[in-house]
Protein backbone atom coordinates (compact mmCIF):
# COMPACT_ATOMS: atom_id res chain seq x y z
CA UNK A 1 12.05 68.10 15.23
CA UNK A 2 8.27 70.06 15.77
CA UNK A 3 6.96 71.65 18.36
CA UNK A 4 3.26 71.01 19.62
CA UNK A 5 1.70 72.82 23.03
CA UNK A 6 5.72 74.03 23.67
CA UNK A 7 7.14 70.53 23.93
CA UNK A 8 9.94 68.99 21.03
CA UNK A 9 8.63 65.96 18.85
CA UNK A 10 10.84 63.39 18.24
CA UNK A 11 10.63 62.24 14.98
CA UNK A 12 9.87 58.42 14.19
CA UNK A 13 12.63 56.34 13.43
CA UNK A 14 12.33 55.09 10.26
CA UNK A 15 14.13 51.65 10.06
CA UNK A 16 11.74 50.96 12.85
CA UNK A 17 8.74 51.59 10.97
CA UNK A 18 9.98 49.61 8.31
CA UNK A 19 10.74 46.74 10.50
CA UNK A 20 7.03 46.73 11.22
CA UNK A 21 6.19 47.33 7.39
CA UNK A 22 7.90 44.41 7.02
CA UNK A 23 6.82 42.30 10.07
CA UNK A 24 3.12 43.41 9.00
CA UNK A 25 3.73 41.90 5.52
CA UNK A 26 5.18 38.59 6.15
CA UNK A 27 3.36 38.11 9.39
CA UNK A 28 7.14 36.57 11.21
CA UNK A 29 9.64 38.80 13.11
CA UNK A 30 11.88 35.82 11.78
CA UNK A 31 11.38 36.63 8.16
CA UNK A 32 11.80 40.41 8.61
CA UNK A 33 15.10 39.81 10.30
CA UNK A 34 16.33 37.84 7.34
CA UNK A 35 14.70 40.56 5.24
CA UNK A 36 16.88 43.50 7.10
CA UNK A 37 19.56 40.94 7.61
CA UNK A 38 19.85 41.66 11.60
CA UNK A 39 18.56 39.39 13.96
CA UNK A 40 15.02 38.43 15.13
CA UNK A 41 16.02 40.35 19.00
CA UNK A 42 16.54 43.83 16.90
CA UNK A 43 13.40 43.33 14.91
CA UNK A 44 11.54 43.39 18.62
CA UNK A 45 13.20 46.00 20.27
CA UNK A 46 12.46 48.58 17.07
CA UNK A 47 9.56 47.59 17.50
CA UNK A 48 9.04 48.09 21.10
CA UNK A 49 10.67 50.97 20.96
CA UNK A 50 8.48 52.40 18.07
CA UNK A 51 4.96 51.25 20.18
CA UNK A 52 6.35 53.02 23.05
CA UNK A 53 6.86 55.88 20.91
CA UNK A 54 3.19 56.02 19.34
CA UNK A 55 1.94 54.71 22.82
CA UNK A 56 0.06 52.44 21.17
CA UNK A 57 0.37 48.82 20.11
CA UNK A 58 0.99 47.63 16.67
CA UNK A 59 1.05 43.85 17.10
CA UNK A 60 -0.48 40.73 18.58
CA UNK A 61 1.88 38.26 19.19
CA UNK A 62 1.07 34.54 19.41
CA UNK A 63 3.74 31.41 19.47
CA UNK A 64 2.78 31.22 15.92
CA UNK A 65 1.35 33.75 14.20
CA UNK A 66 2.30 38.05 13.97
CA UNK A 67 -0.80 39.59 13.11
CA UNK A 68 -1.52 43.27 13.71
CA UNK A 69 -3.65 45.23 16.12
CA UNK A 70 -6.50 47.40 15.61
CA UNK A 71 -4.04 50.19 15.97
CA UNK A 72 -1.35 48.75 13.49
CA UNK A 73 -3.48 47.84 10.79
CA UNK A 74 -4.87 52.00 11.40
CA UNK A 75 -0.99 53.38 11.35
CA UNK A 76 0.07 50.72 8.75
CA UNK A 77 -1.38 53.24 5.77
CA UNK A 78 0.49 56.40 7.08
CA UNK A 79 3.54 53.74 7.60
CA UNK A 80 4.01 52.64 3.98
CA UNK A 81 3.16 56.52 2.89
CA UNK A 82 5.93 57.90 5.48
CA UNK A 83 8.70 55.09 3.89
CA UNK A 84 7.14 56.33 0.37
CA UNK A 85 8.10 59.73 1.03
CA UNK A 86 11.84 58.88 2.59
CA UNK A 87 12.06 56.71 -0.84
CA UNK A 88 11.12 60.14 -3.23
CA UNK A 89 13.41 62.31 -1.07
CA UNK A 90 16.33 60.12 -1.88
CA UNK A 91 15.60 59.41 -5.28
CA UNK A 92 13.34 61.82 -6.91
CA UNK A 93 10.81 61.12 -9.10
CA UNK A 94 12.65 59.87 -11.83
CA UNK A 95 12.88 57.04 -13.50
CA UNK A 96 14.93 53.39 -11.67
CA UNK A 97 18.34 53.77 -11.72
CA UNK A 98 18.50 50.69 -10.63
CA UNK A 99 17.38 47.03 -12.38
CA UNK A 100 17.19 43.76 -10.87
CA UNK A 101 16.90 41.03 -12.93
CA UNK A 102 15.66 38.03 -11.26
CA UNK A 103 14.65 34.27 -12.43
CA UNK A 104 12.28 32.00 -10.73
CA UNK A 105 11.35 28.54 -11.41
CA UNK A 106 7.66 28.00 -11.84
CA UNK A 107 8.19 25.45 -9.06
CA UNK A 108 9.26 27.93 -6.35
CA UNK A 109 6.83 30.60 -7.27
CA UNK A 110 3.68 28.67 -6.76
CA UNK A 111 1.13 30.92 -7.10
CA UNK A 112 2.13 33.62 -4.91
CA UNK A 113 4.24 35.25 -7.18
CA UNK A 114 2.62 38.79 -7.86
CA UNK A 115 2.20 39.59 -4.06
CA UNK A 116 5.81 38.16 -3.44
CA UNK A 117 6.77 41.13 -6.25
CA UNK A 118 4.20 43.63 -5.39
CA UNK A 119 6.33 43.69 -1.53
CA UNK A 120 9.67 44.25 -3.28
CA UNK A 121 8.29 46.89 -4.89
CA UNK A 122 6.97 48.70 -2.35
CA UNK A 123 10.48 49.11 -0.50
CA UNK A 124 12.00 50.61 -3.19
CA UNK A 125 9.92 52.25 -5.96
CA UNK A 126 13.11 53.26 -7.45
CA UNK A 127 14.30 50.11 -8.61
CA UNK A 128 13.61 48.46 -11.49
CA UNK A 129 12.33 44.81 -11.53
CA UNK A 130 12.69 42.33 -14.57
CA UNK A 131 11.55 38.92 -13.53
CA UNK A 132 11.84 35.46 -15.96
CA UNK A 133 9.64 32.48 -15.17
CA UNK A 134 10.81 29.08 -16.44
CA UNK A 135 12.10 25.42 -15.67
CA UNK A 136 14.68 24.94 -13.22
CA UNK A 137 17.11 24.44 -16.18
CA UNK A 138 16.41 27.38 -18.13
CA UNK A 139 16.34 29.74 -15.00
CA UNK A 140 19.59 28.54 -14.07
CA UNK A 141 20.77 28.51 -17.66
CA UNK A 142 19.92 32.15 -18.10
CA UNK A 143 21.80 33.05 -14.59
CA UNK A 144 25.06 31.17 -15.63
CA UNK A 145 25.44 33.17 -18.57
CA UNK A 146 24.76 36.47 -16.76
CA UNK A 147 21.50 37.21 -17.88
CA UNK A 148 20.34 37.53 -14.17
CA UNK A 149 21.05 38.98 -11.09
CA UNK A 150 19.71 36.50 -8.87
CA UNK A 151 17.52 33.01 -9.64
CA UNK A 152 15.47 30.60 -7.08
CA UNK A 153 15.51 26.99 -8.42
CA UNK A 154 14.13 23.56 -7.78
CA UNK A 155 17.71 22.09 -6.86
CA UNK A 156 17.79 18.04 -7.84
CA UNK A 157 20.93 17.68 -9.39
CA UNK A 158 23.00 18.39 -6.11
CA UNK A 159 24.80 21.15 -7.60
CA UNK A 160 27.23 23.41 -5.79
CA UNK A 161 26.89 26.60 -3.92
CA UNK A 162 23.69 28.46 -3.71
CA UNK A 163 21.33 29.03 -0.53
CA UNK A 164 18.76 26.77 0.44
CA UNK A 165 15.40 28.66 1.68
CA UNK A 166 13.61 25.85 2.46
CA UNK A 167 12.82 22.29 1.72
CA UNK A 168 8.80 21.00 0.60
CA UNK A 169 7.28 18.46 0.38
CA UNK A 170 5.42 17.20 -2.65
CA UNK A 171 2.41 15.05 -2.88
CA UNK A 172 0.23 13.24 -5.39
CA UNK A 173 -3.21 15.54 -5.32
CA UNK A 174 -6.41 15.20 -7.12
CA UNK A 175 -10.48 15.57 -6.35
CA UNK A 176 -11.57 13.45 -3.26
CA UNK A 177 -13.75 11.04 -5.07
CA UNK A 178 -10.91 10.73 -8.20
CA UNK A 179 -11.04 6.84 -8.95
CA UNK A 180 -7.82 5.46 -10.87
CA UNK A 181 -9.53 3.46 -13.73
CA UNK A 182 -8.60 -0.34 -13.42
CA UNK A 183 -6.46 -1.59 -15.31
CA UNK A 184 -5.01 1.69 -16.84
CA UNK A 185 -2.08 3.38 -16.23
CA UNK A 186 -2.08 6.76 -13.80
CA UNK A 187 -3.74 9.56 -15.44
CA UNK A 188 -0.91 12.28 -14.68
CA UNK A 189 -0.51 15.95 -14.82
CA UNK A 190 2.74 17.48 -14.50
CA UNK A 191 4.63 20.81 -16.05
CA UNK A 192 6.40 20.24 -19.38
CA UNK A 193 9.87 18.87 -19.06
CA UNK A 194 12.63 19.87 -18.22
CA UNK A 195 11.07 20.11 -14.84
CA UNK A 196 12.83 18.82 -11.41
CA UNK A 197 9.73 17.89 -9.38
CA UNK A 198 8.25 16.14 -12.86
CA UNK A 199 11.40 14.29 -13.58
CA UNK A 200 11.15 13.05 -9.79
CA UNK A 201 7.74 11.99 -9.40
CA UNK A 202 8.22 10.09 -12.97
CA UNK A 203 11.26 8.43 -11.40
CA UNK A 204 9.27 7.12 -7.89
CA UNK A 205 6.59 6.02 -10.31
CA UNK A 206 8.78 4.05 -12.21
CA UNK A 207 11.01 2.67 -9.00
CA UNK A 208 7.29 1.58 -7.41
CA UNK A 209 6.43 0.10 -10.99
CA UNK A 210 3.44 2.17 -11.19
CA UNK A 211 2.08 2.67 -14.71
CA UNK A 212 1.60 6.04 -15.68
CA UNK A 213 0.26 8.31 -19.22
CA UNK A 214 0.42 11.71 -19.18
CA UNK A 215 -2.81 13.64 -20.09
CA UNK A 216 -1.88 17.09 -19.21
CA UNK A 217 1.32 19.28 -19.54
CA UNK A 218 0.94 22.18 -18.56
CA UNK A 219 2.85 25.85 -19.06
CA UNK A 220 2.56 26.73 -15.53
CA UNK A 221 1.70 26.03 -12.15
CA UNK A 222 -1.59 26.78 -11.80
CA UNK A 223 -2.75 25.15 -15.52
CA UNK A 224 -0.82 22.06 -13.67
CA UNK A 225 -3.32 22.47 -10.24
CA UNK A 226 -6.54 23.42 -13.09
CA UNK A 227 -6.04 20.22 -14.13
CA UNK A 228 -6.05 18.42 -10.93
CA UNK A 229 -9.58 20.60 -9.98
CA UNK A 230 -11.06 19.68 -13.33
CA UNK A 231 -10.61 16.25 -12.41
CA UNK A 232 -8.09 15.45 -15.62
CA UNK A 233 -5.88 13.44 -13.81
CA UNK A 234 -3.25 13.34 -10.29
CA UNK A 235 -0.70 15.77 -9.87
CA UNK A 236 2.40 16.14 -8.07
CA UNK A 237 1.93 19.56 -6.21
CA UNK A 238 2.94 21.48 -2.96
CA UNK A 239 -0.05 21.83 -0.52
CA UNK A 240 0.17 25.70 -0.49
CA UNK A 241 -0.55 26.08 -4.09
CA UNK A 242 -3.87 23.84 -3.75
CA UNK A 243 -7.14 24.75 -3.10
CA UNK A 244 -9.52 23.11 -0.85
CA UNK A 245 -10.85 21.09 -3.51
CA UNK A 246 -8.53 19.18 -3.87
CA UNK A 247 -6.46 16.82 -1.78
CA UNK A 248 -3.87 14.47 -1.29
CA UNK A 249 -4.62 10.66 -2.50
CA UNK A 250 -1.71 9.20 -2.29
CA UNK A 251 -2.10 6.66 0.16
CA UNK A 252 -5.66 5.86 -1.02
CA UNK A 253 -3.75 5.27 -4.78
CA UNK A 254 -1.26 3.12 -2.98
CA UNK A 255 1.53 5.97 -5.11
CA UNK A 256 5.14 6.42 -3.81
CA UNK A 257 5.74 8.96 -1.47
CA UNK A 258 7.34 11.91 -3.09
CA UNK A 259 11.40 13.25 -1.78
CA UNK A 260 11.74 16.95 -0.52
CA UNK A 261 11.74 19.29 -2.97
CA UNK A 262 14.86 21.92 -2.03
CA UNK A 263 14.52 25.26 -3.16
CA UNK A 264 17.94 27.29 -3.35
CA UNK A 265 19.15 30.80 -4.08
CA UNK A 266 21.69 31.84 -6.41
CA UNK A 267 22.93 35.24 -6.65
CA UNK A 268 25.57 37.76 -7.66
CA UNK A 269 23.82 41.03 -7.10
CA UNK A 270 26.06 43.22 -5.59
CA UNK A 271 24.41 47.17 -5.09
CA UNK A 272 23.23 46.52 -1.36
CA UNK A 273 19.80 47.88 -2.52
CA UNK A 274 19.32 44.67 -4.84
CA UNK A 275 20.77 42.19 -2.26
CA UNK A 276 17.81 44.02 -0.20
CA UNK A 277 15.66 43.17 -2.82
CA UNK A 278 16.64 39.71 -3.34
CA UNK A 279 16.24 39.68 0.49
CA UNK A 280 12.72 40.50 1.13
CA UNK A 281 11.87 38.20 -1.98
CA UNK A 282 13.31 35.32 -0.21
CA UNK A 283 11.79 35.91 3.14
CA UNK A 284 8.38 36.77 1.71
CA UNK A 285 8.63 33.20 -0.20
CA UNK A 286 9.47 31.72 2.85
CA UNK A 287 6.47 33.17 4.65
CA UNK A 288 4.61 32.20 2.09
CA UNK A 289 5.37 28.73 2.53
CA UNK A 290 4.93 28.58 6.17
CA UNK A 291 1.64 30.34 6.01
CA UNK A 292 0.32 27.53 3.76
């Protein structure tokens, strides 16, 4: 403790001001619990307790959105210095002594992926991220044969164990005014197989007896959703990797509706600092999704 003007000053508590790190960065109490793994009713009361502290408040709170005040988003700086500091006085400066090694499928990344990695990173600069992005198949591949920590998957195959995040849905996107050529098959773009969510739209196309020809495979996500905004052809695609130029014309198309996508967790990381990691990954995806 300090003194100022003869009086003691308590110190901050410091899992309550990263509780509100964390609330600040996925914008959900609900996703910061499941990042601290507490519950949602511990998140608030650290945080009351720490606005009462300051004497100032940090959040807004709406049914649906966390967003913060004028005052958080002023104290949110000194916040992430203040954990920064705790994290150096623990751990020096030298290099991670810790490595997480992490798959995701290009599917459950979207396009959010370097600000989903950019917030593990900043609650523990002494760790050591290695991240592989791939199909479902090769993802999971690599994690079977203990090449990874931890892997988030398209799950189609109904294969055991693993934690689902969330579901998605999936729907046939393209420009507004994109005419399907009569008598000629679907003009498709999709991610090069194997890919879950490519090997299921193929399959309702088939089942609906649509004719399809695929014009564009791409590497990754966003060449996929490119292709779509070039015009080049209909995609199967989440809405929150879209942009507003394009949009879904499935129903126009007369195309099969598209099944849930579920995306699951695997994981065998056992140092509690990478099952934090793993953690805020998962809730930050999750916010991600929602946010869309």
């Amino acid at each position: 403790m300090t003194i100022e003007n003869g009086s003691l000053i308590r110190p901050l508590d410091l899992d309550a001001v990263q509780a509100f790190v964390l609330v600040a960065d996925l914008s959900s109490f609900t996703r910061a619990a499941e990042a601290l793994d507490t519950t949602q009713s511990a998140v608030s009361l650290k945080l009351k307790r720490l606005e009462e502290r300051l004497g100032r408040r940090l959040l807004e709170r709406t049914p649906r959105r966390v967003r913060l005040s004028q005052e958080g988003a002023a104290f949110l700086d000194a916040a992430r210095d203040l954990l920064e500091a705790h994290e150096r006085a623990l751990h020096g400066r030298t290099e991670a002594r810790l490595s997480l090694r992490v798959g995701i499928s290009d599917q459950s990344a979207g396009t959010e992926l370097p600000q989903l990695l950019a917030k593990i990173g900043a609650y523990d600069r002494s760790l050591r991220i290695e991240v592989r992005i791939g199909s479902s198949v090769s993802v999971m591949a690599a994690y079977d044969n203990g090449e990874l920590d931890a892997a988030i998957v398209c799950s189609a195959d109904g294969r055991p164990g693993g934690k689902l995040l969330f579901s998605e849905p999936y729907a046939w996107y393209a420009l507004p005014d994109w005419k399907q050529p009569a008598g000629e098959p679907l003009r498709l773009a999709a991610l090069a197989a194997p890919c879950a969510v490519r090997a299921m739209a193929l399959k309702a196309l088939d089942d609906a007896d649509v004719a399809w020809t695929e014009v564009f495979v791409g590497g990754g996500l966003p060449a996929v959703v490119a292709a779509a905004c070039a015009g080049l052809a209909v995609a199967p695609l989440p809405r929150r990797v879209c942009p507003p130029s394009i949009v879904d014309v499935g129903e126009p198309l007369g195309l099969p509706r598209l099944a849930l996508t579920r995306i699951v967790l695997h994981q065998r990381a056992a140092d509690p600092r990478t099952r934090e990691a793993v953690r805020i990954l998962a809730a930050a995806l999750k916010s991600s999704v929602n946010a869309a």
